[in-house]
C-alpha atoms as a PDB file:
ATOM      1  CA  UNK A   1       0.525 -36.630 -18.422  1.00  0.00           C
ATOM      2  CA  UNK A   2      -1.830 -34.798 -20.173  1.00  0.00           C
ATOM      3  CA  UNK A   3      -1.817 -35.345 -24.314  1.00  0.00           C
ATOM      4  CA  UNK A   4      -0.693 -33.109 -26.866  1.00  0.00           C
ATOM      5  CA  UNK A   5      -2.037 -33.892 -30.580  1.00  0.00           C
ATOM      6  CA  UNK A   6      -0.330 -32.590 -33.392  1.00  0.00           C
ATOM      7  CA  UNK A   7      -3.271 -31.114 -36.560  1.00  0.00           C
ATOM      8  CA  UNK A   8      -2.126 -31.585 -39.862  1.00  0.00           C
ATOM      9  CA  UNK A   9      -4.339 -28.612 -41.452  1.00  0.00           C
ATOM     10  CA  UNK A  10      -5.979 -28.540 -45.159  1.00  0.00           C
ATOM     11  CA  UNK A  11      -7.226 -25.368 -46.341  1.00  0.00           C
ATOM     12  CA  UNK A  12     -10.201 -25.796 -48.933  1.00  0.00           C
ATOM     13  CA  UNK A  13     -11.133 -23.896 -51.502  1.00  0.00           C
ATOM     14  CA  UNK A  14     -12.136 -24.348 -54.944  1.00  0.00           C
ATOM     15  CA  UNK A  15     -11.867 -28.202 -54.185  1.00  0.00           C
ATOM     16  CA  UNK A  16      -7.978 -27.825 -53.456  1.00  0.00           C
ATOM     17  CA  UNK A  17      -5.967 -28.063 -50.513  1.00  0.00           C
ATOM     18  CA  UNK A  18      -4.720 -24.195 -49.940  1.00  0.00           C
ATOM     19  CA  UNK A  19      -3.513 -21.768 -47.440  1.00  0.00           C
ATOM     20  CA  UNK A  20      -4.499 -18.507 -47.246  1.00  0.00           C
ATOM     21  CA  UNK A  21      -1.815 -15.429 -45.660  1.00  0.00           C
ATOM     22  CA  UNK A  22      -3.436 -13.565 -42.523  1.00  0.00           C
ATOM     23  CA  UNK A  23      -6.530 -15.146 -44.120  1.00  0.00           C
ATOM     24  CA  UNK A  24      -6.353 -12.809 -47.289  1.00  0.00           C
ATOM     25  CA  UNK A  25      -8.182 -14.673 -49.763  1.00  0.00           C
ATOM     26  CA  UNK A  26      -6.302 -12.461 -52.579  1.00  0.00           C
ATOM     27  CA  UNK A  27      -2.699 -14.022 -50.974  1.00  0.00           C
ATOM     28  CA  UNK A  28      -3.511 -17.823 -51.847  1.00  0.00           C
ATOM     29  CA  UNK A  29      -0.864 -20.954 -52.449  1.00  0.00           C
ATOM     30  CA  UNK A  30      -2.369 -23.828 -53.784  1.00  0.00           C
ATOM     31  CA  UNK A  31      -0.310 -26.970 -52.020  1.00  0.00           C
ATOM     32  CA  UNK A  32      -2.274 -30.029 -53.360  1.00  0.00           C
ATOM     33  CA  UNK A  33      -5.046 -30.181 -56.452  1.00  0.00           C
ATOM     34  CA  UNK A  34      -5.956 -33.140 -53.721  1.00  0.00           C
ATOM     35  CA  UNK A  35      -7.406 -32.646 -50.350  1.00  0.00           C
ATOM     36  CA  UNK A  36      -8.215 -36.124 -50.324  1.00  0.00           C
ATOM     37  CA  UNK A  37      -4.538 -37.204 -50.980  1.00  0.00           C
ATOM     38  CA  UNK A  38      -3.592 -34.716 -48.922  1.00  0.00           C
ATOM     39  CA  UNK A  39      -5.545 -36.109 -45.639  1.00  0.00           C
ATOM     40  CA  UNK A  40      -3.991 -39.509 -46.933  1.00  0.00           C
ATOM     41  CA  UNK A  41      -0.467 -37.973 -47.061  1.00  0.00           C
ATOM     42  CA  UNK A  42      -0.903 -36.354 -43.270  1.00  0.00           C
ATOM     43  CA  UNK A  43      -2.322 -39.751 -42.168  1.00  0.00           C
ATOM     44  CA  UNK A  44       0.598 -41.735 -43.123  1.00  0.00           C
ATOM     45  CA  UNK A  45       3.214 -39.736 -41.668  1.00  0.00           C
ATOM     46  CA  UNK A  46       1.343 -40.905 -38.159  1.00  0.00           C
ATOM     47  CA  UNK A  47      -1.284 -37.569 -37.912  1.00  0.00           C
ATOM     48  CA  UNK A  48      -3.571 -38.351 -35.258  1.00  0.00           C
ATOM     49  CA  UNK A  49      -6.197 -36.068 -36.530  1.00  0.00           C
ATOM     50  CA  UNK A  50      -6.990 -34.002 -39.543  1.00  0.00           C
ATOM     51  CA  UNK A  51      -7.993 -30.650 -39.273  1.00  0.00           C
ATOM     52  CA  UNK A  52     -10.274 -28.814 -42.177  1.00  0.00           C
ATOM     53  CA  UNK A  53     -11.385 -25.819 -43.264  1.00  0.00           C
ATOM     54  CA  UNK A  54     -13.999 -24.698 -45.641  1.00  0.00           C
ATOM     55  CA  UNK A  55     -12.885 -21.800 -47.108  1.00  0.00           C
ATOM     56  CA  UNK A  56     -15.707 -20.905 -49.449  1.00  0.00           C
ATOM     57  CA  UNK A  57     -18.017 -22.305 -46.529  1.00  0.00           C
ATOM     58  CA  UNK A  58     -16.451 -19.329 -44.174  1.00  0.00           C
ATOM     59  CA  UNK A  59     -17.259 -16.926 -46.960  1.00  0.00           C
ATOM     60  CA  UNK A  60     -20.197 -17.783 -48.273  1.00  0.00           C
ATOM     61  CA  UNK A  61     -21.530 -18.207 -44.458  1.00  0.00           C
ATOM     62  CA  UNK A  62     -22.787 -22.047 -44.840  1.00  0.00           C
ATOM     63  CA  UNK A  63     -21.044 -25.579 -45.834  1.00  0.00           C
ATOM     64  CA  UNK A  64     -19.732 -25.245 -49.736  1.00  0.00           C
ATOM     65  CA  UNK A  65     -17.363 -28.418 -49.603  1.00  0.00           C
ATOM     66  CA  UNK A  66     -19.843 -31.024 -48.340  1.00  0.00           C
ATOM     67  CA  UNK A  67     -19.231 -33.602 -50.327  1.00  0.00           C
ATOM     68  CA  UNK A  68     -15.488 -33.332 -50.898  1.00  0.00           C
ATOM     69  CA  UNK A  69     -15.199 -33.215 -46.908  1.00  0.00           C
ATOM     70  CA  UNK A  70     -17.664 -36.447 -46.471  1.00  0.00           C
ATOM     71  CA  UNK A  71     -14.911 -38.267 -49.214  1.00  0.00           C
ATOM     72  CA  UNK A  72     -12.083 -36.868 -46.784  1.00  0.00           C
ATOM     73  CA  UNK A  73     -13.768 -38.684 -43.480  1.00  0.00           C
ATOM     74  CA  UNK A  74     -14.163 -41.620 -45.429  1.00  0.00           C
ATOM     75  CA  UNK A  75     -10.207 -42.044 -46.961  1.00  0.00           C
ATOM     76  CA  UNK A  76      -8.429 -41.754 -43.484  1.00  0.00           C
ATOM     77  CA  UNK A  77      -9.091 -43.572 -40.428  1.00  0.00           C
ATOM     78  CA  UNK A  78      -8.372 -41.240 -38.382  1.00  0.00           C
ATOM     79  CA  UNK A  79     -10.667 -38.661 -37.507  1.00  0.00           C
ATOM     80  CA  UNK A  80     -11.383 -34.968 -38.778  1.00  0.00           C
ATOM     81  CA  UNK A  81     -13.043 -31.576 -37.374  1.00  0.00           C
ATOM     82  CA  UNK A  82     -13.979 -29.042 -39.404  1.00  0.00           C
ATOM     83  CA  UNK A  83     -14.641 -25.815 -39.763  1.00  0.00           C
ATOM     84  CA  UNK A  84     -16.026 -22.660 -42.101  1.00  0.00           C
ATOM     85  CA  UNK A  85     -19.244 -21.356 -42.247  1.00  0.00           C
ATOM     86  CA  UNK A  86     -21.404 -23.598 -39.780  1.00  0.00           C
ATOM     87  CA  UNK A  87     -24.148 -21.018 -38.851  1.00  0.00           C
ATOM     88  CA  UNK A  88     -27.200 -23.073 -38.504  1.00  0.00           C
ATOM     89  CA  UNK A  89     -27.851 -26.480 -36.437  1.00  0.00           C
ATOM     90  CA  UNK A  90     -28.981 -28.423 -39.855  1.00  0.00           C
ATOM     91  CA  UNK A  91     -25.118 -27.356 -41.534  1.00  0.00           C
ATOM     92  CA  UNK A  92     -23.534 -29.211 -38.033  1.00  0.00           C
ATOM     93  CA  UNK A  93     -26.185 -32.305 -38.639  1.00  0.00           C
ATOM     94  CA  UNK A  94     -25.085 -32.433 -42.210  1.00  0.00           C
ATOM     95  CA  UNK A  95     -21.144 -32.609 -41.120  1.00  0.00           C
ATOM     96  CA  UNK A  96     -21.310 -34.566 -37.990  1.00  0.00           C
ATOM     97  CA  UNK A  97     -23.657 -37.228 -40.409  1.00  0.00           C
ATOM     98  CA  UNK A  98     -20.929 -36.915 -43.137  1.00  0.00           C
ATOM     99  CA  UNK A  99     -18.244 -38.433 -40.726  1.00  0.00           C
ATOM    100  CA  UNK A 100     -16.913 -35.424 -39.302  1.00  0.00           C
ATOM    101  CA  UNK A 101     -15.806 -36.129 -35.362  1.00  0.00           C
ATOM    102  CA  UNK A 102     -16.052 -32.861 -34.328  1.00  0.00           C
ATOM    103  CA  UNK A 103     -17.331 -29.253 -35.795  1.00  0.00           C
ATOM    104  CA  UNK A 104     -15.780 -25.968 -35.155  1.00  0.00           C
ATOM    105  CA  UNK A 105     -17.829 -23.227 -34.167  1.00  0.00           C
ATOM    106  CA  UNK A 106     -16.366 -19.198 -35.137  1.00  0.00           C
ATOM    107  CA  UNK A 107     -18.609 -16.313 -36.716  1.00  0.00           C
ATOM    108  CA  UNK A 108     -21.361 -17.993 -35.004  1.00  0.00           C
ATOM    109  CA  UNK A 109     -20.063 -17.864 -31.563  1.00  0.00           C
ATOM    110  CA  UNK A 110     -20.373 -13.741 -31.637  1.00  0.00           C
ATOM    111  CA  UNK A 111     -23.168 -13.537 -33.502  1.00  0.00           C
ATOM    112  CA  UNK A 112     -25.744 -16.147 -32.885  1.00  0.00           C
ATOM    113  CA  UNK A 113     -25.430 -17.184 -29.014  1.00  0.00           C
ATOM    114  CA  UNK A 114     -28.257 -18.823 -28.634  1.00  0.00           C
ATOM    115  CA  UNK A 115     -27.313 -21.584 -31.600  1.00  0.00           C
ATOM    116  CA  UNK A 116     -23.718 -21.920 -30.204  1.00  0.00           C
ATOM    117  CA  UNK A 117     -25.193 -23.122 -26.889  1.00  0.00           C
ATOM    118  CA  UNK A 118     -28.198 -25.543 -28.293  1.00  0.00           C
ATOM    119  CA  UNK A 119     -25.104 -27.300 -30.197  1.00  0.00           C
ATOM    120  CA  UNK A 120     -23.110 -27.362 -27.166  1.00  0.00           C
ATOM    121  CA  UNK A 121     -25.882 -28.620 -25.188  1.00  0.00           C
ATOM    122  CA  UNK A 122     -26.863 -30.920 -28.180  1.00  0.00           C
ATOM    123  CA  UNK A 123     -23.156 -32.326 -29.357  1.00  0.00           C
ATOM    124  CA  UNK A 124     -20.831 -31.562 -25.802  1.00  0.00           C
ATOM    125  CA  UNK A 125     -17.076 -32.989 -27.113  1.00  0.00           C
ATOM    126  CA  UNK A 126     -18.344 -33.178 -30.500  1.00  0.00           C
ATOM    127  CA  UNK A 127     -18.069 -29.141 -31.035  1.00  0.00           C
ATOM    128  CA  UNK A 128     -15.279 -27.285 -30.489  1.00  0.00           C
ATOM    129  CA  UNK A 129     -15.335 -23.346 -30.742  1.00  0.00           C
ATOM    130  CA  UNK A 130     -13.224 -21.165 -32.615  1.00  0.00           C
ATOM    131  CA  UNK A 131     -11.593 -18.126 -31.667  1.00  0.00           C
ATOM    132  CA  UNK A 132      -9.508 -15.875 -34.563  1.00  0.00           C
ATOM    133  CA  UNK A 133      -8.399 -12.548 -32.304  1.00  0.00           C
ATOM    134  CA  UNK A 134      -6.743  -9.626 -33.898  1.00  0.00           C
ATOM    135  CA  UNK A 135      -5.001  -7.703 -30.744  1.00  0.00           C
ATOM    136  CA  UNK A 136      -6.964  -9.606 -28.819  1.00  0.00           C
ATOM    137  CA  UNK A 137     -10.518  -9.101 -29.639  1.00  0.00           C
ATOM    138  CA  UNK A 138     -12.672 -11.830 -32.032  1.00  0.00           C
ATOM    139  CA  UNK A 139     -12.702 -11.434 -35.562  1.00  0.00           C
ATOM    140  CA  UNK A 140     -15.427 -12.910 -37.466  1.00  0.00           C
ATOM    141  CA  UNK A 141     -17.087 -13.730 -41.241  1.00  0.00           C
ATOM    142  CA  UNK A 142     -13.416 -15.320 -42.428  1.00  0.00           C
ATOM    143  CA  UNK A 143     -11.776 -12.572 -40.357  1.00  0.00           C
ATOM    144  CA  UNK A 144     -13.529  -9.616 -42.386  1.00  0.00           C
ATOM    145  CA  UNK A 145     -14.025  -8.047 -39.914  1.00  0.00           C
ATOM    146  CA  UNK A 146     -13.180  -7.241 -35.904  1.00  0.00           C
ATOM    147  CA  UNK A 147     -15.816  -7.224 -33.172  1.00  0.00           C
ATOM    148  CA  UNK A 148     -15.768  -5.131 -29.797  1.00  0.00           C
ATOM    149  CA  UNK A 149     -15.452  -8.871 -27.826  1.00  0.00           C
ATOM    150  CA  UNK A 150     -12.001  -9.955 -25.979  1.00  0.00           C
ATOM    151  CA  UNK A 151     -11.581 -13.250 -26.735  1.00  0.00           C
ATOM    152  CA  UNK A 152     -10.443 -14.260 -23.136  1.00  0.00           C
ATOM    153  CA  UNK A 153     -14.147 -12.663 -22.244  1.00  0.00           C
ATOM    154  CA  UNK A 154     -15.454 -14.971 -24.516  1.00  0.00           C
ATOM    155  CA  UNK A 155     -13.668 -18.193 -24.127  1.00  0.00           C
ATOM    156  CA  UNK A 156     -14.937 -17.889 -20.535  1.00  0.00           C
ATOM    157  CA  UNK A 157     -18.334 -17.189 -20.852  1.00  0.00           C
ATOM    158  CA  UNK A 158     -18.961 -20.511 -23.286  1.00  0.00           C
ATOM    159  CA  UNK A 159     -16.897 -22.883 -20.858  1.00  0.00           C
ATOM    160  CA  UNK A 160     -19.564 -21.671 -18.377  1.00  0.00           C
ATOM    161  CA  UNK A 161     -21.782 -23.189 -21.213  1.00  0.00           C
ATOM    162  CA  UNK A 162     -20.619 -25.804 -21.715  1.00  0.00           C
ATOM    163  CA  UNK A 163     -17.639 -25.622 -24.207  1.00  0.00           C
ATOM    164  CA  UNK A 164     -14.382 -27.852 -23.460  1.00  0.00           C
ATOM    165  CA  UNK A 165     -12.530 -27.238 -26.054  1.00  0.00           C
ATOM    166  CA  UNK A 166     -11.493 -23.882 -28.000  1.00  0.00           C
ATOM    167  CA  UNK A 167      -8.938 -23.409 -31.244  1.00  0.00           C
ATOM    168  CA  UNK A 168      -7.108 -20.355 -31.237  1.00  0.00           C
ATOM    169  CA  UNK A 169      -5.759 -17.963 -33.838  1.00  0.00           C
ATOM    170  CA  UNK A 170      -3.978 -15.167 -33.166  1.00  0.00           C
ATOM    171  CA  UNK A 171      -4.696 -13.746 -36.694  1.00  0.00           C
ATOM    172  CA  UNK A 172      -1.150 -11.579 -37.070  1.00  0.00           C
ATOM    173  CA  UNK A 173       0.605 -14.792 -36.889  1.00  0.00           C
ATOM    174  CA  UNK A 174      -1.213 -17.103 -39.118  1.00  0.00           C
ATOM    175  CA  UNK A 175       0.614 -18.064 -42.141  1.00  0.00           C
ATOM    176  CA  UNK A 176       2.862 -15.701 -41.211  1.00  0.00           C
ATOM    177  CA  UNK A 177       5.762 -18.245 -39.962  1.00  0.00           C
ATOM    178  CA  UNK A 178       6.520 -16.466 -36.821  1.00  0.00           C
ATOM    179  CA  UNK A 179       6.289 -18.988 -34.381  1.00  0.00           C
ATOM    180  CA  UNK A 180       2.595 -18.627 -32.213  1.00  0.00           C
ATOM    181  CA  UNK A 181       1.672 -16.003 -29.568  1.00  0.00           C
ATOM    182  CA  UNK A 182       2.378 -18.644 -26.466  1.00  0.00           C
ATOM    183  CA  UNK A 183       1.478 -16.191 -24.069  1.00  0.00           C
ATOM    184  CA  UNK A 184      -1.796 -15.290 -25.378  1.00  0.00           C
ATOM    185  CA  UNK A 185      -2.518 -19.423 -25.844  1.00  0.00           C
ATOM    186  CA  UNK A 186      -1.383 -19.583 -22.251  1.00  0.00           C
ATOM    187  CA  UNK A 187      -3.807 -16.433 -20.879  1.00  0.00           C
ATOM    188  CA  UNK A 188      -6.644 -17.938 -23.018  1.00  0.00           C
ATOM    189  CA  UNK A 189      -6.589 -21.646 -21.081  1.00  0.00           C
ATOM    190  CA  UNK A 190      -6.239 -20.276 -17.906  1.00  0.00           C
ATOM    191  CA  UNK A 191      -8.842 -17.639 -18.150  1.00  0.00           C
ATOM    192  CA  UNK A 192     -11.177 -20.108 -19.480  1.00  0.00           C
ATOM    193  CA  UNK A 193      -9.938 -23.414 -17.865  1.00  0.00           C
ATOM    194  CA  UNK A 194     -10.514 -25.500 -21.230  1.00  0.00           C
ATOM    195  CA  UNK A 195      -8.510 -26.899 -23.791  1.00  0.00           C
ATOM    196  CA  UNK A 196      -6.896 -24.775 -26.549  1.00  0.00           C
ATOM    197  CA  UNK A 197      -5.809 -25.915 -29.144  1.00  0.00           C
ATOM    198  CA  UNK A 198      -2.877 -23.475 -30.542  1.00  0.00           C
ATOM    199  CA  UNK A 199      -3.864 -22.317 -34.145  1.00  0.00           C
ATOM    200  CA  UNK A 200      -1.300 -19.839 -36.516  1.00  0.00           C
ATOM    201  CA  UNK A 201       2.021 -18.911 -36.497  1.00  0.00           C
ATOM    202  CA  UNK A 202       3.869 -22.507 -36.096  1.00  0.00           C
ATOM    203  CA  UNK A 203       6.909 -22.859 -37.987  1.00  0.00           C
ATOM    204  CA  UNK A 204       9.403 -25.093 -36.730  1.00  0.00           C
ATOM    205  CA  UNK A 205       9.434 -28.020 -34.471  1.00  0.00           C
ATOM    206  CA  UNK A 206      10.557 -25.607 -31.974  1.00  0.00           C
ATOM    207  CA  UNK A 207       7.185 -24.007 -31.989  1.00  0.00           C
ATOM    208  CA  UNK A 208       5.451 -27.331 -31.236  1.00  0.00           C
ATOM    209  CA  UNK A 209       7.872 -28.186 -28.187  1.00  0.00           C
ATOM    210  CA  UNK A 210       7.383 -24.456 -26.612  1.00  0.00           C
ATOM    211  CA  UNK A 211       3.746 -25.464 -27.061  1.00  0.00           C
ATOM    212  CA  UNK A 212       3.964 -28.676 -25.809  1.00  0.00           C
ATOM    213  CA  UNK A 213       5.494 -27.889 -22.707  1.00  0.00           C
ATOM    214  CA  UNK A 214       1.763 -26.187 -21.322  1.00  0.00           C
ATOM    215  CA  UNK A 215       0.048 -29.406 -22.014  1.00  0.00           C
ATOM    216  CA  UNK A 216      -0.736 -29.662 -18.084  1.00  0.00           C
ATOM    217  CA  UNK A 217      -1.805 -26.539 -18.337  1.00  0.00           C
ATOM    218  CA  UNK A 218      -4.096 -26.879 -20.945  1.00  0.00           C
ATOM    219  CA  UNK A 219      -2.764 -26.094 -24.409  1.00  0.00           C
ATOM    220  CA  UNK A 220      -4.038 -29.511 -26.192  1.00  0.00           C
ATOM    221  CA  UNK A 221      -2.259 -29.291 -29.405  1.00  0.00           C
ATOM    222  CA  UNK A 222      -1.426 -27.166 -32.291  1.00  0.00           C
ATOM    223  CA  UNK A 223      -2.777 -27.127 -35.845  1.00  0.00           C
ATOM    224  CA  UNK A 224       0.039 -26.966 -38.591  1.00  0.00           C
ATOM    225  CA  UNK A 225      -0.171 -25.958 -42.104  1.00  0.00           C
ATOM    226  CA  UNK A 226       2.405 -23.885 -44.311  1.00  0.00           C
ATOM    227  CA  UNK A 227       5.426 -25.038 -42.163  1.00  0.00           C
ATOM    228  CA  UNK A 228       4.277 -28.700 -43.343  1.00  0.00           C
ATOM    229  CA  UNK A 229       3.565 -28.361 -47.128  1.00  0.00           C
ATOM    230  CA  UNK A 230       6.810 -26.543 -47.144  1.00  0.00           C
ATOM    231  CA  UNK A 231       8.742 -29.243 -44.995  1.00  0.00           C
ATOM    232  CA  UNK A 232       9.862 -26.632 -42.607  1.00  0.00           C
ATOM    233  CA  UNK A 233       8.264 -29.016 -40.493  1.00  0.00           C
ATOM    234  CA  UNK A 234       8.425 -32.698 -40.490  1.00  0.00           C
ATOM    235  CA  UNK A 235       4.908 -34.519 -39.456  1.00  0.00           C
ATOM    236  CA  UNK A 236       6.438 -37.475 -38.896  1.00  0.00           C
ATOM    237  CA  UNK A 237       9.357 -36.433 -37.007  1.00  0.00           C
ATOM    238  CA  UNK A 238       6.798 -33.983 -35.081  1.00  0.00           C
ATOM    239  CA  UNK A 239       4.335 -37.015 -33.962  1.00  0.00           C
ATOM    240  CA  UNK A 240       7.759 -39.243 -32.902  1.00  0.00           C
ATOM    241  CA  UNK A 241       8.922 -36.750 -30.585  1.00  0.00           C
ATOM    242  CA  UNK A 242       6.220 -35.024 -28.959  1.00  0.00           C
ATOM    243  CA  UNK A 243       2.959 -37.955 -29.218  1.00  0.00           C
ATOM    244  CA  UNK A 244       5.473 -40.784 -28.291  1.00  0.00           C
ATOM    245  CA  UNK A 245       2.465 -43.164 -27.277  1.00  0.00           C
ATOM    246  CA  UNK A 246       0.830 -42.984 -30.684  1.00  0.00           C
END
């Protein structure tokens, strides 16, 4: 049976755990002063992983959060992948050498082809590639803006390079509590034949079951963020039910 892994997500920016709506940075709720505690919180309550974001790093187009992020990998023993603003192969040495397990890839992938492959080529497992669609083409630079390139197109073309696994965001859902575009998730691991994991949109434990049900068919988990800081969802009771064997 093929594994699904539940995300716990913290949002950083200003050196605070935050989440962002539709990725408006005008629209922010600040859920922790903490994102140490936070990572500490998620870990107790059985998280698996811990997924982060660099805010001002996805803004400012390079790592802002370094050495907040390195204290993160080093509190939880469980690990973390991380992503938001990695746009050059020293930012992913820095993070992989901080004790991140695995970088996320997203402005980059459109943009700069040729470094999103010498990673992949470099790191394999240890990069994982991004993919924020607005009606179904990638947005990039924090979601500023929308490029002319179908996501599907693209998720296929860098599995052909090497990429195994992609995280997904349909961007009308995220933070949005609507539940996430399970059709699109679907289209996207079939089309590719990698593992997505489902990103945006999650807001009950309902969400994560519908999700869960695809594991064979490659959706590999689902990253979670307002629904948990605002106990819509409960971690613990999420990781019980649907990663039994952890």
């Amino acid at each position: 049976m093929s594994k699904f892994t539940i995300y716990p997500a913290i949002d950083i920016r200003g050196g605070k755990a935050v989440r962002l709506v539709q990725g408006d940075y005008s629209q922010e709720t600040v859920y922790n002063d903490s994102p140490v505690s936070a990572a500490r919180d998620w870990e107790a309550q059985g998280a698996s992983w811990i997924h982060l974001v660099d805010l001002d790093g996805a803004k400012a187009g390079h790592p802002v959060n370094a050495e907040l992020i390195a204290e993160i990998a080093r509190s939880v023993q469980v690990p973390v992948q991380l992503g938001g603003g990695l746009r050059t192969e020293a930012d992913v040495e820095l993070l992989l050498t901080l004790g991140v397990t695995r970088v996320i890839l997203g402005t980059a992938a459109i943009e700069d082809r040729d470094f999103v492959e010498r990673v992949l080529a470099k790191h394999g497992d240890r990069v994982a590639i991004g993919i924020d669609a607005r009606d179904g083409y990638v947005a990039t630079r924090g979601w500023l803006e929308t490029s002319e390139v179908k996501a599907e197109e693209l998720a296929k073309e860098l599995a052909g390079k090497g990429a195994g696994t992609f995280i997904f965001t349909d961007i009308s859902r995220d933070g949005m509590m609507e539940g996430p575009n399970v059709e699109a998730i679907r289209s996207l691991a079939a089309y590719s034949g990698a593992r997505v994991i489902a990103s945006g949109g999650v807001s009950r434990i309902e969400d994560l079951r519908a999700l869960s049900q695809y594991a064979e068919q490659g959706i590999s988990g689902a990253i979670v963020g307002k629904a948990l800081y605002t106990g819509a969802i409960s971690l613990a009771d999420a990781v019980q039910e649907l990663q039994p064997e952890q």
